[in-house]
PDB file of N, CA and C in Angstrom:
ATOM      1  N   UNK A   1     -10.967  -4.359  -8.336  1.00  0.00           N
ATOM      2  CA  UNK A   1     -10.797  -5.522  -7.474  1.00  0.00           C
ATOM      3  C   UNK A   1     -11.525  -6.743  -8.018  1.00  0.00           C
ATOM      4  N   UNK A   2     -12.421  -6.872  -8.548  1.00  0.00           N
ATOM      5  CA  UNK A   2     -13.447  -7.425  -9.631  1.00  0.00           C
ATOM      6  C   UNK A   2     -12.870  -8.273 -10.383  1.00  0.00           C
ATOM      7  N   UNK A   3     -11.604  -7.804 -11.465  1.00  0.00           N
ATOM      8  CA  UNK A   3     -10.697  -8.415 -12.124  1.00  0.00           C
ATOM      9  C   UNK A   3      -9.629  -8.842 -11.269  1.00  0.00           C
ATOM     10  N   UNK A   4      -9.150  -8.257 -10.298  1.00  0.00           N
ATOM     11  CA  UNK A   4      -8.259  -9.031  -9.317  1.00  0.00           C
ATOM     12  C   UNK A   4      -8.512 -10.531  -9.019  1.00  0.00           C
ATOM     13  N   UNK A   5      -9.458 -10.222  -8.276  1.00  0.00           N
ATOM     14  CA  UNK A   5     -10.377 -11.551  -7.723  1.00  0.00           C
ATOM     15  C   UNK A   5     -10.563 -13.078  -9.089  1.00  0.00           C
ATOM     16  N   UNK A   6     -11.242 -11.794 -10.477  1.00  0.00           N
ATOM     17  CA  UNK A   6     -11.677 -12.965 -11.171  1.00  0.00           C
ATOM     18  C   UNK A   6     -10.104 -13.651 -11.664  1.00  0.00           C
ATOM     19  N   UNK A   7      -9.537 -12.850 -12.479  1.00  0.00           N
ATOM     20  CA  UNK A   7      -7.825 -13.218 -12.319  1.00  0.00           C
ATOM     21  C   UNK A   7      -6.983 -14.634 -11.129  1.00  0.00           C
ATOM     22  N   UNK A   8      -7.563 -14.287  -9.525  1.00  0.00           N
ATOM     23  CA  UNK A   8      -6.548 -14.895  -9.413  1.00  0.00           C
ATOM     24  C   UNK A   8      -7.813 -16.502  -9.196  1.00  0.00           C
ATOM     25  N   UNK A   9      -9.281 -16.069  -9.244  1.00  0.00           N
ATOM     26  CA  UNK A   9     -10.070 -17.632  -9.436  1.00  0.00           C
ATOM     27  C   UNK A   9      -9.347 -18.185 -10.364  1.00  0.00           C
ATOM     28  N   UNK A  10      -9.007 -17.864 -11.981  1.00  0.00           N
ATOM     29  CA  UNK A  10      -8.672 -18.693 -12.938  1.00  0.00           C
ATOM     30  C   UNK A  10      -7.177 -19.198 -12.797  1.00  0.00           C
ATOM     31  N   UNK A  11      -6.419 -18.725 -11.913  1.00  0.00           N
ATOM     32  CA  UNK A  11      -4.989 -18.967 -11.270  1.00  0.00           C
ATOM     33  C   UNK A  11      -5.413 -20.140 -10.219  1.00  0.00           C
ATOM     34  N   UNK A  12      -6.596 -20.416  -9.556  1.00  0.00           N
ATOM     35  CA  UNK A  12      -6.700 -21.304  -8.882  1.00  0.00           C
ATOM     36  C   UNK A  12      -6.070 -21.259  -7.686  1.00  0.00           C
ATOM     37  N   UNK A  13      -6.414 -19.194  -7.313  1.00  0.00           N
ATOM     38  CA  UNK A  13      -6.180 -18.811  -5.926  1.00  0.00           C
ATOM     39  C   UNK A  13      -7.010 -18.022  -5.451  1.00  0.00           C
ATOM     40  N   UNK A  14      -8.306 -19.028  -4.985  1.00  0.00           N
ATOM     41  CA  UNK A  14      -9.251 -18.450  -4.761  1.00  0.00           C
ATOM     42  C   UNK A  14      -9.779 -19.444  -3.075  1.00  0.00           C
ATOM     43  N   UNK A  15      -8.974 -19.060  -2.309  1.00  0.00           N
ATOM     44  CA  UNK A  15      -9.085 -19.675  -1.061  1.00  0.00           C
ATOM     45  C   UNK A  15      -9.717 -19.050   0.222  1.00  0.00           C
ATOM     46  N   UNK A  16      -9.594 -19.443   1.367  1.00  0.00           N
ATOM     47  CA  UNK A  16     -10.183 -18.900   2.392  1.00  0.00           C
ATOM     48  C   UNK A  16     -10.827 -17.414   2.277  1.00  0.00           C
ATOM     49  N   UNK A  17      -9.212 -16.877   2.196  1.00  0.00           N
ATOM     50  CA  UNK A  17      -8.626 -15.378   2.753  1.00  0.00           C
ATOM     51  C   UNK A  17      -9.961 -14.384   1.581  1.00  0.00           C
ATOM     52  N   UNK A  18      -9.793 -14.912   0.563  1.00  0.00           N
ATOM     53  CA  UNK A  18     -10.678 -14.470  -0.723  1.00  0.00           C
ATOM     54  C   UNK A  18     -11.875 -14.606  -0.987  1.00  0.00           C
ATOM     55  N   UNK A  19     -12.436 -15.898  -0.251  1.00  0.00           N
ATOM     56  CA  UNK A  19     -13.986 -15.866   0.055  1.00  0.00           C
ATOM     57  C   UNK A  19     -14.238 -15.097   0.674  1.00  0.00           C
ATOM     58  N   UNK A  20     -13.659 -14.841   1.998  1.00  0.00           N
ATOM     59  CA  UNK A  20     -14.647 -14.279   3.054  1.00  0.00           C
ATOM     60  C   UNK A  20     -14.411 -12.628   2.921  1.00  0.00           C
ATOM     61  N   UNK A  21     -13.234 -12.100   1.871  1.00  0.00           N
ATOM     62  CA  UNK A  21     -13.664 -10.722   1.582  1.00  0.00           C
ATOM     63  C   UNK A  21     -14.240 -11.210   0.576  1.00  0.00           C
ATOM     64  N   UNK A  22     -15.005 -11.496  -0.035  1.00  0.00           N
ATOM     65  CA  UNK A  22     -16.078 -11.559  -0.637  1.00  0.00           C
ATOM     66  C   UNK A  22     -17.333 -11.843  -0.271  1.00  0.00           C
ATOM     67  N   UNK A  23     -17.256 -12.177   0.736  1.00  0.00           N
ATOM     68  CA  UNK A  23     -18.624 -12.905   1.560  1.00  0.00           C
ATOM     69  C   UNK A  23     -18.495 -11.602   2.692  1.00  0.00           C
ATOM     70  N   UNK A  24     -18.016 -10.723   2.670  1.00  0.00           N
ATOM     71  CA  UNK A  24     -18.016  -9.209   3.505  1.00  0.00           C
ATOM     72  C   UNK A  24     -18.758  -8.226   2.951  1.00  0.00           C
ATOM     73  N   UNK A  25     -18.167  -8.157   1.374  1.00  0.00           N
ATOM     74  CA  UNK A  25     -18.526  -7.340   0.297  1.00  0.00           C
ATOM     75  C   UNK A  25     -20.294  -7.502   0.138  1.00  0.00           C
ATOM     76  N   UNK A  26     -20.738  -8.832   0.302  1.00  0.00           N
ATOM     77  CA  UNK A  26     -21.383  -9.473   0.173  1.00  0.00           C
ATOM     78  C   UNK A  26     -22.645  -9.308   1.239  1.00  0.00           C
ATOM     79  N   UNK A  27     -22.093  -9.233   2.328  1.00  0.00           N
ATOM     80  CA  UNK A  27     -22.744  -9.105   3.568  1.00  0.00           C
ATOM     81  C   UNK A  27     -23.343  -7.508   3.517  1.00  0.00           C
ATOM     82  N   UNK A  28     -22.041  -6.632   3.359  1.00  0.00           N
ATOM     83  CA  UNK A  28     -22.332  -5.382   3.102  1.00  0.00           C
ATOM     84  C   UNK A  28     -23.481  -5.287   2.545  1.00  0.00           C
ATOM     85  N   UNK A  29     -23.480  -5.385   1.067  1.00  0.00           N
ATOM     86  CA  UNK A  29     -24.534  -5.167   0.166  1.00  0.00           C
ATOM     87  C   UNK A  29     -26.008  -5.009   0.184  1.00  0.00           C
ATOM     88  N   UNK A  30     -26.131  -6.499   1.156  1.00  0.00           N
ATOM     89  CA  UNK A  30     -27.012  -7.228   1.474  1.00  0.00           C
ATOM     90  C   UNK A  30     -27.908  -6.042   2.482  1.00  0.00           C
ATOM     91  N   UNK A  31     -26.701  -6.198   3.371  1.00  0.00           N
ATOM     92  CA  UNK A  31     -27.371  -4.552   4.541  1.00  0.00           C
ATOM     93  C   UNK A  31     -27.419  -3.244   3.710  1.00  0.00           C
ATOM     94  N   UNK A  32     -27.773  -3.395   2.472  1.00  0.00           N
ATOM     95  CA  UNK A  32     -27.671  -1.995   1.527  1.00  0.00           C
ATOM     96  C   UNK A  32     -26.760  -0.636   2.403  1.00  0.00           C
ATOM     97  N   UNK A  33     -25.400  -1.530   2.613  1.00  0.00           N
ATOM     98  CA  UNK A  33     -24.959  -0.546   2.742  1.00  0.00           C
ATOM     99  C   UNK A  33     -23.775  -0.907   1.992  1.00  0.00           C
ATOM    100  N   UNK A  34     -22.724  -0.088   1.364  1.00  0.00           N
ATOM    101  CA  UNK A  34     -21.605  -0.259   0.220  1.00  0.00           C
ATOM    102  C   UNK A  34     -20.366  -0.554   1.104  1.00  0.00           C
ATOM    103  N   UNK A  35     -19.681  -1.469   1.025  1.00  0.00           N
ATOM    104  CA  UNK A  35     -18.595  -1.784   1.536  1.00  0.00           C
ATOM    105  C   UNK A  35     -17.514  -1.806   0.421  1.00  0.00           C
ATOM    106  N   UNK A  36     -17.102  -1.837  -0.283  1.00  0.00           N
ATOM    107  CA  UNK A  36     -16.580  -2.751  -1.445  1.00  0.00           C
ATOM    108  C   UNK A  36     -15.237  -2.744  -1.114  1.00  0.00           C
ATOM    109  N   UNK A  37     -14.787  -3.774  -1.582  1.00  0.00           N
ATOM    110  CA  UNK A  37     -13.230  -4.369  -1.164  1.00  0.00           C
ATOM    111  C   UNK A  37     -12.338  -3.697  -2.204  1.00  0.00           C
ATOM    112  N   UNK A  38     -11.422  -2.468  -1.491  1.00  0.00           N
ATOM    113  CA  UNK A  38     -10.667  -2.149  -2.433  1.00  0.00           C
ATOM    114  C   UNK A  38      -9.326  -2.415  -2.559  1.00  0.00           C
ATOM    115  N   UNK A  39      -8.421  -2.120  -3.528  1.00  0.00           N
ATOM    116  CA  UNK A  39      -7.645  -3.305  -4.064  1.00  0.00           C
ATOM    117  C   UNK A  39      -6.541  -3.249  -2.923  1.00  0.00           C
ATOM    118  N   UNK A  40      -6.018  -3.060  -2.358  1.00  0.00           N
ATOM    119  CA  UNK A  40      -5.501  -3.471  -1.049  1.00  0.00           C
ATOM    120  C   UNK A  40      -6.257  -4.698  -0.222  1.00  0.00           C
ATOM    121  N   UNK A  41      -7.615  -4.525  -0.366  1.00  0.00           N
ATOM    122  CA  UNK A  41      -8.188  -5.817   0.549  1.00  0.00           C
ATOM    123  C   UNK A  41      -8.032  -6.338  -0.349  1.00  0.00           C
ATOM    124  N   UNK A  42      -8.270  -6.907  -1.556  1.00  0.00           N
ATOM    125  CA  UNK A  42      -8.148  -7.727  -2.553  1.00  0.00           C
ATOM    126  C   UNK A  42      -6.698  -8.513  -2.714  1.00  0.00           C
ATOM    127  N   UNK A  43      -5.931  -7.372  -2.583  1.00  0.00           N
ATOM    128  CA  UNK A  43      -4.385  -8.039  -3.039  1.00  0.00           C
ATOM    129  C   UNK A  43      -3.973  -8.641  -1.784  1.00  0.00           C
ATOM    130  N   UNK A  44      -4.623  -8.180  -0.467  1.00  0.00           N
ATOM    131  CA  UNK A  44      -4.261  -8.557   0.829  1.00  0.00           C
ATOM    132  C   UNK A  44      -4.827 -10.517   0.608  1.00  0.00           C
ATOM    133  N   UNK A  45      -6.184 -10.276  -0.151  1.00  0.00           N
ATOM    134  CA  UNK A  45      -6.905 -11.309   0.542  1.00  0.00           C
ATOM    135  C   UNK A  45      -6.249 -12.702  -0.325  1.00  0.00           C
ATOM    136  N   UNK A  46      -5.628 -12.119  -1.976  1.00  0.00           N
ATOM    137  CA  UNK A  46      -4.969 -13.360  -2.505  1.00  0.00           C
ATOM    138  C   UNK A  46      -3.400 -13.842  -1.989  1.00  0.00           C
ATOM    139  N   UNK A  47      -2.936 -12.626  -0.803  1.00  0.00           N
ATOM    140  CA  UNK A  47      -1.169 -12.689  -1.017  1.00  0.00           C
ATOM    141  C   UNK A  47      -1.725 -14.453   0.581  1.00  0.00           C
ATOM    142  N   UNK A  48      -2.621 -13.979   0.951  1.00  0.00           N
ATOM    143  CA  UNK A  48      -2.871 -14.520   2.152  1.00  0.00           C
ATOM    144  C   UNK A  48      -3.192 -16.331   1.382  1.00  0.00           C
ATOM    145  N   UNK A  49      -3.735 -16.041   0.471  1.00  0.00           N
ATOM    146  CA  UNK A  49      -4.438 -17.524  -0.231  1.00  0.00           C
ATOM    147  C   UNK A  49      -3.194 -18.028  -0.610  1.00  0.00           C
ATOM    148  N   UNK A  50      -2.029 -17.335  -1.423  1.00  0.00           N
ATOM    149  CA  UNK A  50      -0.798 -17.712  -1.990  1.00  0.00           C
ATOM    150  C   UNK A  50       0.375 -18.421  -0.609  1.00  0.00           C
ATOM    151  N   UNK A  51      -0.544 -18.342   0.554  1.00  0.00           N
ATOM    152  CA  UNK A  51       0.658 -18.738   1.567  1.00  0.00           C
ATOM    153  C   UNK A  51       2.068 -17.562   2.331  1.00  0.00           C
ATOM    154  N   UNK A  52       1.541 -16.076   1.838  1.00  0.00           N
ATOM    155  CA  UNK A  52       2.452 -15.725   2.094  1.00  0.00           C
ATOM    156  C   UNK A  52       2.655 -14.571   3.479  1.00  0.00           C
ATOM    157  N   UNK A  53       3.139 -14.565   4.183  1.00  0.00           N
ATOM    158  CA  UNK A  53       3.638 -13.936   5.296  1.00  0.00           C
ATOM    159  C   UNK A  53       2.843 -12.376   5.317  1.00  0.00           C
ATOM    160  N   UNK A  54       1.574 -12.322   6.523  1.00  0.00           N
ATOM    161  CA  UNK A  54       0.868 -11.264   6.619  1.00  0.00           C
ATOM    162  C   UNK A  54       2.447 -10.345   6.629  1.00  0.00           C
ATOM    163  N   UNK A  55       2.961 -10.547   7.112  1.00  0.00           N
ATOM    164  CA  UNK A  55       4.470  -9.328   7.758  1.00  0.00           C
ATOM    165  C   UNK A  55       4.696  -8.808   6.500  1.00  0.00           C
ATOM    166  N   UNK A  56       4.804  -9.307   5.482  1.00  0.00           N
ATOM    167  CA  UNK A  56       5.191  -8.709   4.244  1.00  0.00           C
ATOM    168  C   UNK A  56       4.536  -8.221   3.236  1.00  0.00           C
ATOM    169  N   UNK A  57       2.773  -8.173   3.766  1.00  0.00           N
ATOM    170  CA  UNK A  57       1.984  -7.093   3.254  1.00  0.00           C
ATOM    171  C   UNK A  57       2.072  -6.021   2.960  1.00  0.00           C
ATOM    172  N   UNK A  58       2.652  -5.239   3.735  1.00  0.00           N
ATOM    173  CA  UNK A  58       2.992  -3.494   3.735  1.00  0.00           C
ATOM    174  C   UNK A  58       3.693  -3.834   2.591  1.00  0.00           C
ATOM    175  N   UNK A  59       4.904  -3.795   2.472  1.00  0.00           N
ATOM    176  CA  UNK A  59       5.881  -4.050   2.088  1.00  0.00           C
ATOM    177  C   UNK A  59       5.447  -3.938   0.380  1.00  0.00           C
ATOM    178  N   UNK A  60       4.386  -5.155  -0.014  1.00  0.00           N
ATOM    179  CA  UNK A  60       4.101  -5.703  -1.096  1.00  0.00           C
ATOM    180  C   UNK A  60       3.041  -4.110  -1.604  1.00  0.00           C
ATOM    181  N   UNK A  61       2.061  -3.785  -0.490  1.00  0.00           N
ATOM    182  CA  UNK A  61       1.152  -2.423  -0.780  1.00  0.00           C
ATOM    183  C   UNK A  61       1.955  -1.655  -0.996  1.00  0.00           C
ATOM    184  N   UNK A  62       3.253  -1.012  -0.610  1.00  0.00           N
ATOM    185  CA  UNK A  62       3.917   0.467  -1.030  1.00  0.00           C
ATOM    186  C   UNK A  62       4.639  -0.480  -2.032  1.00  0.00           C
ATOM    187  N   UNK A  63       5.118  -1.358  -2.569  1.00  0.00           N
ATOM    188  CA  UNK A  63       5.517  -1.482  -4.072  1.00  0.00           C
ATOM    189  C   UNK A  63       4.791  -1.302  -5.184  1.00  0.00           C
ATOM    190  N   UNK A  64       3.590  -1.509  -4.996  1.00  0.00           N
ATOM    191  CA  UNK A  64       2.231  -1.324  -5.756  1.00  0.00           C
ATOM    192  C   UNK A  64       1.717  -0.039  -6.030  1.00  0.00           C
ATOM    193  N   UNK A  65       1.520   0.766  -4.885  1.00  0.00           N
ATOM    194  CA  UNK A  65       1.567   1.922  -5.014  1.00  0.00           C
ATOM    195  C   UNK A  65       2.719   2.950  -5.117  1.00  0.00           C
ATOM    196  N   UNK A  66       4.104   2.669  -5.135  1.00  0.00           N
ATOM    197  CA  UNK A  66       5.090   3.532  -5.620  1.00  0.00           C
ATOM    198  C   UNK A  66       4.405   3.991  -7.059  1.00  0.00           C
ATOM    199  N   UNK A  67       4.237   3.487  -8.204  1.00  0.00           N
ATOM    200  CA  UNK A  67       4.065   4.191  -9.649  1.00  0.00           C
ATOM    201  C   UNK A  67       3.179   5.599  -9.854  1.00  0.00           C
ATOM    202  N   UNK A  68       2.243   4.690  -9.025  1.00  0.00           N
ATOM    203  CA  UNK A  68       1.134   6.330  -8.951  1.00  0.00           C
ATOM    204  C   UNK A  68       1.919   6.943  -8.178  1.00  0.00           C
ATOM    205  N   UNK A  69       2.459   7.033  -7.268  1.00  0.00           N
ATOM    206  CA  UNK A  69       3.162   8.139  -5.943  1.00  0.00           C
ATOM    207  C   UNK A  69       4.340   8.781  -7.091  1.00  0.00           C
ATOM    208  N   UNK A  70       4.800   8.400  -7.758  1.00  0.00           N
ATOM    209  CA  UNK A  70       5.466   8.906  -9.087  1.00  0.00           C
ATOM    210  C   UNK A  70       4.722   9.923  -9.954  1.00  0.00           C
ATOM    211  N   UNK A  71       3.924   9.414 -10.275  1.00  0.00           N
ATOM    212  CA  UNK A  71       3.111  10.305 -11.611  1.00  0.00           C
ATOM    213  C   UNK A  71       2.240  11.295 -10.795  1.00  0.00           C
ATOM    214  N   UNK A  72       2.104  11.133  -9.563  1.00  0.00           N
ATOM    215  CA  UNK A  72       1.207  12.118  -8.705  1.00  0.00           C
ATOM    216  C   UNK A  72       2.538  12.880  -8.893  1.00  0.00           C
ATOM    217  N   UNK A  73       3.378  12.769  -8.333  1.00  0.00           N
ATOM    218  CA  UNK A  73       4.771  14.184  -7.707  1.00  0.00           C
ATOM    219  C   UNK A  73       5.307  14.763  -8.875  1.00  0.00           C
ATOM    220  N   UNK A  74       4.960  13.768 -10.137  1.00  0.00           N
ATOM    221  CA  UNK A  74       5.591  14.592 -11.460  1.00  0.00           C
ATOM    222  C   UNK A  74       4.448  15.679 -11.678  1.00  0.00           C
ATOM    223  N   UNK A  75       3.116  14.995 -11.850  1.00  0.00           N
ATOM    224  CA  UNK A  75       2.113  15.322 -12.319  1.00  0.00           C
ATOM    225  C   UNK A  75       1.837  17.279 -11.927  1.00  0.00           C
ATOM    226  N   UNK A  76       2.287  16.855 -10.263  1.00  0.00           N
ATOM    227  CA  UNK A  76       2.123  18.347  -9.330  1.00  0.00           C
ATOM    228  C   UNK A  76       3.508  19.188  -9.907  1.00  0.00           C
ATOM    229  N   UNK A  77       4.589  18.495 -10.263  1.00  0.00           N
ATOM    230  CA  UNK A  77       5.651  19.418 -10.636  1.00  0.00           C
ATOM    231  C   UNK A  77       5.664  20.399 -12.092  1.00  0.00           C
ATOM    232  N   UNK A  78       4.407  19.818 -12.635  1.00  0.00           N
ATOM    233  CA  UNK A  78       4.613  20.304 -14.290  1.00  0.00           C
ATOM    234  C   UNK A  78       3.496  21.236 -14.073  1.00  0.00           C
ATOM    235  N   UNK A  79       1.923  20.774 -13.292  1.00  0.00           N
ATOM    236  CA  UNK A  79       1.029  21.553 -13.103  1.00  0.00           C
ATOM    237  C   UNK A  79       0.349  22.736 -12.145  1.00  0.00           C
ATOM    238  N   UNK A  80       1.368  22.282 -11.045  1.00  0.00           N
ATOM    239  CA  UNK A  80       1.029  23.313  -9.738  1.00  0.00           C
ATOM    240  C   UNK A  80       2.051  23.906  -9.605  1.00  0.00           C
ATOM    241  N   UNK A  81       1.622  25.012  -9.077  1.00  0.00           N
ATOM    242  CA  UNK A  81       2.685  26.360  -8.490  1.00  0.00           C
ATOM    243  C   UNK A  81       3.222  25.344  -7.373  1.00  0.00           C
ATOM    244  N   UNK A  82       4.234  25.768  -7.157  1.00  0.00           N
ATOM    245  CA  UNK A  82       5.085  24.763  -6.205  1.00  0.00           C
ATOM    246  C   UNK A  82       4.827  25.443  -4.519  1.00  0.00           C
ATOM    247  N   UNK A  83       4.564  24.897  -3.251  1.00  0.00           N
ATOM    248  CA  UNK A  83       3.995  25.117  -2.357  1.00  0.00           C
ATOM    249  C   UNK A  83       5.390  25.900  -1.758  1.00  0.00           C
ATOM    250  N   UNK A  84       6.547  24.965  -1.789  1.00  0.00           N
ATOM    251  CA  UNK A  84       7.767  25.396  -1.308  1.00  0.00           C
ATOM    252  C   UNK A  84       8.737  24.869  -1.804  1.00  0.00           C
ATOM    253  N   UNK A  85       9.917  25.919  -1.841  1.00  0.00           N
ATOM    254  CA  UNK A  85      11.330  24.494  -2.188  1.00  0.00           C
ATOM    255  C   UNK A  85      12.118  24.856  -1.255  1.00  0.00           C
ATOM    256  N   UNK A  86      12.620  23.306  -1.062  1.00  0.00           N
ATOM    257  CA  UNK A  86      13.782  23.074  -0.610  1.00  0.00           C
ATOM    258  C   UNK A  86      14.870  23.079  -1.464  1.00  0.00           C
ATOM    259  N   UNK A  87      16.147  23.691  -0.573  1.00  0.00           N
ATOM    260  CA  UNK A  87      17.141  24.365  -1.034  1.00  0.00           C
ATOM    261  C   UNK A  87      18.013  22.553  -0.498  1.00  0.00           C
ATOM    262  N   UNK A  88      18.655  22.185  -1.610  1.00  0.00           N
ATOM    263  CA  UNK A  88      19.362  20.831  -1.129  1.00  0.00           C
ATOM    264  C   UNK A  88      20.733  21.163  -0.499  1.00  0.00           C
ATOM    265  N   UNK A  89      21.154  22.206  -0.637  1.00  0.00           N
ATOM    266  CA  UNK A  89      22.671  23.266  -0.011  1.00  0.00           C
ATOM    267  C   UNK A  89      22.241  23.437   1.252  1.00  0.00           C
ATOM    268  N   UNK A  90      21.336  24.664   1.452  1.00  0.00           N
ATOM    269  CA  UNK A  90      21.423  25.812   2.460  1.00  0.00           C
ATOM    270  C   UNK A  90      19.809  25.223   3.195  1.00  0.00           C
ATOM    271  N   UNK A  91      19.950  24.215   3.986  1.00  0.00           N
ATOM    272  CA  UNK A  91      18.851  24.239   4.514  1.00  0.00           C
ATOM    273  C   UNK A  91      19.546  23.619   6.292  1.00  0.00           C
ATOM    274  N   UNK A  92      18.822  23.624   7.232  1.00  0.00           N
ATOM    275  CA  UNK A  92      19.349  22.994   8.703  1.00  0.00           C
ATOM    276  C   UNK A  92      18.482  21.928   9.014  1.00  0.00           C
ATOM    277  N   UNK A  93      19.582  21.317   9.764  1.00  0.00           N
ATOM    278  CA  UNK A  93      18.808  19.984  10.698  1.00  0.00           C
ATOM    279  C   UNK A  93      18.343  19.987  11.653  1.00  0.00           C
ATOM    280  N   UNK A  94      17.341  19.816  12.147  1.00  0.00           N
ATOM    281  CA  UNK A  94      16.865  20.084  13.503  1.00  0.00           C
ATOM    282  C   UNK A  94      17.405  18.670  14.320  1.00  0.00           C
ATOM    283  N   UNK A  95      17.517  17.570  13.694  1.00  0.00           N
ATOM    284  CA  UNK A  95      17.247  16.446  14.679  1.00  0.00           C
ATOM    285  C   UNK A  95      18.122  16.218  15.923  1.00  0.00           C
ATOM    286  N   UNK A  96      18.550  14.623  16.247  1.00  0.00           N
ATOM    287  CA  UNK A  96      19.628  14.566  17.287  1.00  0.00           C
ATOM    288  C   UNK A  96      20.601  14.453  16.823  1.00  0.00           C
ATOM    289  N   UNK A  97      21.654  15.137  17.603  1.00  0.00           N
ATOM    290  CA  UNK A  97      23.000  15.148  16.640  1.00  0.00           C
ATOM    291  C   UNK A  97      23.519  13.588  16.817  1.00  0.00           C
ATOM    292  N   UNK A  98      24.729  13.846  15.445  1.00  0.00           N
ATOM    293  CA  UNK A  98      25.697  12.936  14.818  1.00  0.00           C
ATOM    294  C   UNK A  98      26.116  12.029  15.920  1.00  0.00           C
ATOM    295  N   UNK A  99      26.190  10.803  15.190  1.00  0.00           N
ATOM    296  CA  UNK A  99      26.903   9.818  16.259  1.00  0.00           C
ATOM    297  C   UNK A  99      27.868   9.126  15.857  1.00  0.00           C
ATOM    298  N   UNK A 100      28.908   8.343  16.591  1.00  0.00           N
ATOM    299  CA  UNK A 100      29.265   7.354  15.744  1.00  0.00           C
ATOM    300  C   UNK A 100      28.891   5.987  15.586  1.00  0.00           C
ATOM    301  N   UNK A 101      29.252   5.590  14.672  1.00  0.00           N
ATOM    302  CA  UNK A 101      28.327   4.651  14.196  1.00  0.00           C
ATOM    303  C   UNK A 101      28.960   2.942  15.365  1.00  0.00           C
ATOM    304  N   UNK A 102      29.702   3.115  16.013  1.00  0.00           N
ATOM    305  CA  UNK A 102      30.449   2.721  17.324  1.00  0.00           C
ATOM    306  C   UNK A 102      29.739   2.746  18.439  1.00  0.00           C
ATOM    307  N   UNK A 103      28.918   3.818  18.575  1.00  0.00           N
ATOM    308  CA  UNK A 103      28.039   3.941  19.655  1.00  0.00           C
ATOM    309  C   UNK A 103      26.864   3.376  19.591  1.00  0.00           C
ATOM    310  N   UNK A 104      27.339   1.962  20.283  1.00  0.00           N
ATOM    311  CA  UNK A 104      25.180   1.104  19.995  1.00  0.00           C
ATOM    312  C   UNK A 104      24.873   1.501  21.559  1.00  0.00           C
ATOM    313  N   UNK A 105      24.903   2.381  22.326  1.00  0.00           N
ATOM    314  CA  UNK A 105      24.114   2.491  23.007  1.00  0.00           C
ATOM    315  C   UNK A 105      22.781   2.650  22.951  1.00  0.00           C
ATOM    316  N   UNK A 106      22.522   3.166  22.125  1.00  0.00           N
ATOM    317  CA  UNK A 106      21.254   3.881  21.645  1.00  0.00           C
ATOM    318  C   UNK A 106      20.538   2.816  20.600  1.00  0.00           C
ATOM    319  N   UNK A 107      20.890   1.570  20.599  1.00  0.00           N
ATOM    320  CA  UNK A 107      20.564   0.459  19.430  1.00  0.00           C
ATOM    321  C   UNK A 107      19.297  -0.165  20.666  1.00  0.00           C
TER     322      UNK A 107
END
């Protein structure tokens, strides 16, 4: 988060949202106790300096973290005994049944 931060100072997006998680981090410390802003607060605190729509935070965090969520599920497929498989044929649905797509009652 360190290089995040210093990164987006030299971008000359180093505003509100980015001081004051830094002035948290900061505060923390101070109370010797460890807070540290990890890169979700970080990327939160520049998307906020850049002007852009808290709503589309999530959004921006699971794009970020898709790659690792990749190399984790490969990673477990090459190295771990597999917990269970699913059969993509022969398996059942529990949920609510089929509708048509006509029926907005339920919208």
């Amino acid at each position: 988060t360190a290089r995040l931060f210093e990164l987006a100072g030299e971008a000359g997006v180093d505003g509100v949202h980015m001081r004051a998680a830094r002035a948290v981090e900061k505060a923390f410390a101070a109370a010797k106790k460890s807070l540290p802003i990890n890169v979700d607060g970080a990327i939160g605190a520049i998307l906020a300096d850049l002007g852009m729509d808290p709503a589309a935070f999530n959004g921006i965090f699971m794009i970020a973290r898709t790659p690792g969520l990749v190399a984790h599920v490969i990673e477990e497929q090459i190295r771990e005994k597999p917990m269970r498989r699913i059969d993509p044929v022969n398996h059942g649905y529990d949920g609510p049944p089929a509708r048509s797509l006509s029926d907005k009652s339920s919208f």
